[in-house]
Structure formats: C-alpha cells, structure tokens
N, C-alpha and C. Protein backbone atom coordinates (compact mmCIF):
# COMPACT_ATOMS: atom_id res chain seq x y z
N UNK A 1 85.03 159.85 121.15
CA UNK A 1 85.91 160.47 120.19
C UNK A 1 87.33 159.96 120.41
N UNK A 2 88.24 159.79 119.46
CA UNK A 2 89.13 159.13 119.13
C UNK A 2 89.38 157.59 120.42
N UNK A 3 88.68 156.59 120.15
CA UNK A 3 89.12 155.50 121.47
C UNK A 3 89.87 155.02 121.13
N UNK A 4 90.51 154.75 121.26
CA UNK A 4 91.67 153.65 121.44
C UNK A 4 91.68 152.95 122.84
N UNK A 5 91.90 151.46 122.71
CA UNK A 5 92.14 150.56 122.95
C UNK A 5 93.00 149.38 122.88
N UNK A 6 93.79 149.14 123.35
CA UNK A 6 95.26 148.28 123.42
C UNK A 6 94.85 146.87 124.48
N UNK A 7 95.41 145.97 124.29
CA UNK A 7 95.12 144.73 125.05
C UNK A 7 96.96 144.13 124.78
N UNK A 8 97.68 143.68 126.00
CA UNK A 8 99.00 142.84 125.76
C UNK A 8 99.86 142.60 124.35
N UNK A 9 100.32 143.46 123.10
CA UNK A 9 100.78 143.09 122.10
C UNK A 9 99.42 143.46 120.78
N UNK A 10 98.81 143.89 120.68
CA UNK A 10 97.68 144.03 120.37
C UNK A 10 96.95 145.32 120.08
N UNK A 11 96.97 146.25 119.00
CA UNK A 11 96.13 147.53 119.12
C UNK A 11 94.77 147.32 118.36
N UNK A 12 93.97 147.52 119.14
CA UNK A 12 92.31 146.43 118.79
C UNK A 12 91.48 148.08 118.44
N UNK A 13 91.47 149.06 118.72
CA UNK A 13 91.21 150.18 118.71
C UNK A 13 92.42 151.23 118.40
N UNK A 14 92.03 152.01 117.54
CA UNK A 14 93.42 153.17 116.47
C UNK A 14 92.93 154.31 116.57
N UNK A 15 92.24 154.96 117.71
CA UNK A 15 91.61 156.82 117.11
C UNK A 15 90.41 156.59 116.71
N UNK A 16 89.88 155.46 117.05
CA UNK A 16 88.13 155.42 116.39
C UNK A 16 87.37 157.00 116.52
N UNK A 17 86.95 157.57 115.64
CA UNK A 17 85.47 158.92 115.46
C UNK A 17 84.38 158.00 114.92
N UNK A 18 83.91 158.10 115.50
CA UNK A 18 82.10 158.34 114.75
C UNK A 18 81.55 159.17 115.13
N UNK A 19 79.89 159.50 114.50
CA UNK A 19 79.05 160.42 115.22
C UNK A 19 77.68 159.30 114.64
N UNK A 20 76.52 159.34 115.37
CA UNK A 20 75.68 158.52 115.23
C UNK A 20 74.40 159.89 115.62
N UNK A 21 73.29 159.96 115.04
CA UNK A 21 72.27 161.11 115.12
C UNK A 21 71.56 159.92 115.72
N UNK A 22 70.45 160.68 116.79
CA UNK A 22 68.69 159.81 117.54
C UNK A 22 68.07 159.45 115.56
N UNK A 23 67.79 158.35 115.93
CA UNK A 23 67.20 158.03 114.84
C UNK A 23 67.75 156.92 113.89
N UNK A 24 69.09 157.00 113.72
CA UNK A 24 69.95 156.59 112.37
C UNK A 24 69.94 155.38 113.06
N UNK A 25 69.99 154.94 111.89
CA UNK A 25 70.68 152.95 112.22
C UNK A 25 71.91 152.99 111.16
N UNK A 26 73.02 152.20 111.83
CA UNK A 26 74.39 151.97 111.70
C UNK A 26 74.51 150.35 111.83
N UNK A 27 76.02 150.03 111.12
CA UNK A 27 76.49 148.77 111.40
C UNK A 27 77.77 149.49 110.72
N UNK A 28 78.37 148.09 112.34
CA UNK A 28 80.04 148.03 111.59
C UNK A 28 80.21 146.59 110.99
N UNK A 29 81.08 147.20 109.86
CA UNK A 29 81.45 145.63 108.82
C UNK A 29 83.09 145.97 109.03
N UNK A 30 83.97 144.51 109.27
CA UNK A 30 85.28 144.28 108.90
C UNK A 30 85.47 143.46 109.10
N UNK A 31 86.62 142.67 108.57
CA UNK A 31 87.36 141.87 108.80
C UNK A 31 87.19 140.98 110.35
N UNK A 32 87.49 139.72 110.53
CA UNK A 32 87.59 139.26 111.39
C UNK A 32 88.68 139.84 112.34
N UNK A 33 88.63 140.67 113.94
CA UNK A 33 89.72 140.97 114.34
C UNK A 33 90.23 142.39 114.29
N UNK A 34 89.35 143.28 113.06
CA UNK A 34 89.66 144.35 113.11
C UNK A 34 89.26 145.11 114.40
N UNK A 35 88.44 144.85 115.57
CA UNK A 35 87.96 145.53 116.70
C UNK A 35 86.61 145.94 117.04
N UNK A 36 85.75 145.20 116.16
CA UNK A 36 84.72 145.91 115.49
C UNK A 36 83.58 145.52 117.75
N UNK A 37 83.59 144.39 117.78
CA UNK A 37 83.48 143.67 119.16
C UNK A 37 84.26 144.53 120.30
N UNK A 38 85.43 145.12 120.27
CA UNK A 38 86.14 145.66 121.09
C UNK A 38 85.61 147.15 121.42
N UNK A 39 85.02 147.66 120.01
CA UNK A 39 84.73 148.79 120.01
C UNK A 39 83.16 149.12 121.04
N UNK A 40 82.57 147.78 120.67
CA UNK A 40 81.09 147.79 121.23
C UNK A 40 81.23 147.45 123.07
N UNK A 41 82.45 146.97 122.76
CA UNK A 41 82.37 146.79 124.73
C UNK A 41 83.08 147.87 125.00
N UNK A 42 83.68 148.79 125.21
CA UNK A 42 83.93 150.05 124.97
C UNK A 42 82.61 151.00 125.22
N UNK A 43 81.95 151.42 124.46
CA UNK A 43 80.85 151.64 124.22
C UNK A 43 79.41 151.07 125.46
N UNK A 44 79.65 150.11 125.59
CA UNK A 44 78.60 149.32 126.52
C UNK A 44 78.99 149.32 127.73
N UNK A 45 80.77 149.73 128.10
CA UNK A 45 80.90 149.92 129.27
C UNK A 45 81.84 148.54 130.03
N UNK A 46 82.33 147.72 129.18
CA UNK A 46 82.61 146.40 129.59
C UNK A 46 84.27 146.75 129.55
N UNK A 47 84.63 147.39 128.58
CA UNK A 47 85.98 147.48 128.42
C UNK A 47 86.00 149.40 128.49
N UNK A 48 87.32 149.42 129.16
CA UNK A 48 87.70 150.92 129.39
C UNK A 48 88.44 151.45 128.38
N UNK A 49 88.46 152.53 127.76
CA UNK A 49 89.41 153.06 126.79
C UNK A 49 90.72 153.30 127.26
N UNK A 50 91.45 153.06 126.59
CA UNK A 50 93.24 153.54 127.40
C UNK A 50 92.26 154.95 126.70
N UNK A 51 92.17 155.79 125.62
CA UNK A 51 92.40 157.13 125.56
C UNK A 51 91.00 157.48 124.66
N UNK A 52 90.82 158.60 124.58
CA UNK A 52 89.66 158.87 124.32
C UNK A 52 88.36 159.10 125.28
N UNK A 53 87.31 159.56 124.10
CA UNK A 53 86.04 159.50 125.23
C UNK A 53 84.66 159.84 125.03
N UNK A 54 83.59 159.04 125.53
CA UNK A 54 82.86 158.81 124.81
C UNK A 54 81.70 160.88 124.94
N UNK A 55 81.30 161.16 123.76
CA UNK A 55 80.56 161.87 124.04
C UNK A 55 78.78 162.20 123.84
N UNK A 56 78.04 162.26 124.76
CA UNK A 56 76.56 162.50 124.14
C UNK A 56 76.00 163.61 124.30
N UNK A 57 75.45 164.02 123.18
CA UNK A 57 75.03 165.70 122.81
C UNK A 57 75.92 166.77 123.34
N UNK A 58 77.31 166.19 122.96
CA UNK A 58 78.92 167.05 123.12
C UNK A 58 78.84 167.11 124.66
N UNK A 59 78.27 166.06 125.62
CA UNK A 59 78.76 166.11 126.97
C UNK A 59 80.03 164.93 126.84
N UNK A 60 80.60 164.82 127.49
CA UNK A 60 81.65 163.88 127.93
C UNK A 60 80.97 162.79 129.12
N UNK A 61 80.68 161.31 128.94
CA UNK A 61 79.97 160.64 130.08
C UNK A 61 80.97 159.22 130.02
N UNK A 62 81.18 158.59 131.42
CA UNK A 62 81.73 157.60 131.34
C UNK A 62 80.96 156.46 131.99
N UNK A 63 81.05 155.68 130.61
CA UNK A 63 79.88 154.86 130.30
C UNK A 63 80.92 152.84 131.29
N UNK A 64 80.09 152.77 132.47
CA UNK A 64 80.91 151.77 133.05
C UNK A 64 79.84 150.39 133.14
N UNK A 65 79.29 150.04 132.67
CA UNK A 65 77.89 149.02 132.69
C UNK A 65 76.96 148.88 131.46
N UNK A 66 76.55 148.23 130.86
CA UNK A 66 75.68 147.76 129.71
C UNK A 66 74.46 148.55 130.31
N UNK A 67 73.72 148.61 131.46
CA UNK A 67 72.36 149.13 131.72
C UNK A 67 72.62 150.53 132.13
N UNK A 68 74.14 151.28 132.23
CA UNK A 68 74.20 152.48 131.72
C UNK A 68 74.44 153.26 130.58
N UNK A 69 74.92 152.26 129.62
CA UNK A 69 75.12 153.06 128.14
C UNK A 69 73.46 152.40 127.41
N UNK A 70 72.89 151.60 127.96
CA UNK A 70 70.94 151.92 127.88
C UNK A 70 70.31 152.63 127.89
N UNK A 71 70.34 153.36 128.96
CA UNK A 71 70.23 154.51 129.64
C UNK A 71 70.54 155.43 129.19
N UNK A 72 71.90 156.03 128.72
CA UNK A 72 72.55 157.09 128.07
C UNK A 72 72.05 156.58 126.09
N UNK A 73 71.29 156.04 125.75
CA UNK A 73 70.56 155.58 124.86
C UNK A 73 71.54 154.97 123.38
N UNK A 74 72.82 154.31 123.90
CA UNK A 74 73.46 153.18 123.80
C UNK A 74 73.09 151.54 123.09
C-alpha cells in the first residue's frame, strides 16, 4: 500500500495502491519508464520501498528475496 520508490533524481514509484484477489490475473501497461519494472522488484523483494508496505490478507510482510514473495504467493 502506497510504495513509493525514489532512485538519485528520479521518482520511479508515486503512492502506488493496488489490491489483487487469489485467483485474478492482472497486468501492468505504461509507458516506457513509468515504473512499471520498479514496481515488480519491489514486490519480488529486489528493491526496498523508501515508504509504504506491502500487505497480504491485511498482514503487513517484508518481502526481501524473489523465493520469498513465491512463497508469500507473489
């Protein structure tokens, strides 16, 4: 819930929300550059959020590795 993400001169992540249900299939579409890559390493654990945080079934978990946001069903 709301991530944001900043890199040197750069806001690659703005307050991102989603909610994603067991089941649904999703895709992100934008622009080249809009964060769409930034958001997924985030998510996968590769990149840390300056703010925000990730939540599953309204727990709060911090997701630090690709074979833990697997796991947390990522």
């Amino acid at each position: 819930m709301n991530i944001t993400k900043k890199f040197p001169g750069i806001l690659a992540n703005d307050g991102i929300d989603f909610m994603v249900e067991s089941g649904e299939i999703h895709s992100l579409l934008g622009e080249n550059g809009a964060g769409k890559t930034t958001l997924m390493n985030v998510l996968f654990g590769l990149y840390r959020a300056d703010k925000g945080s990730i939540l599953i079934n309204g727990q709060k978990v911090e997701i630090t590795n690709p074979k833990q946001a697997l796991q947390c069903g990522i």
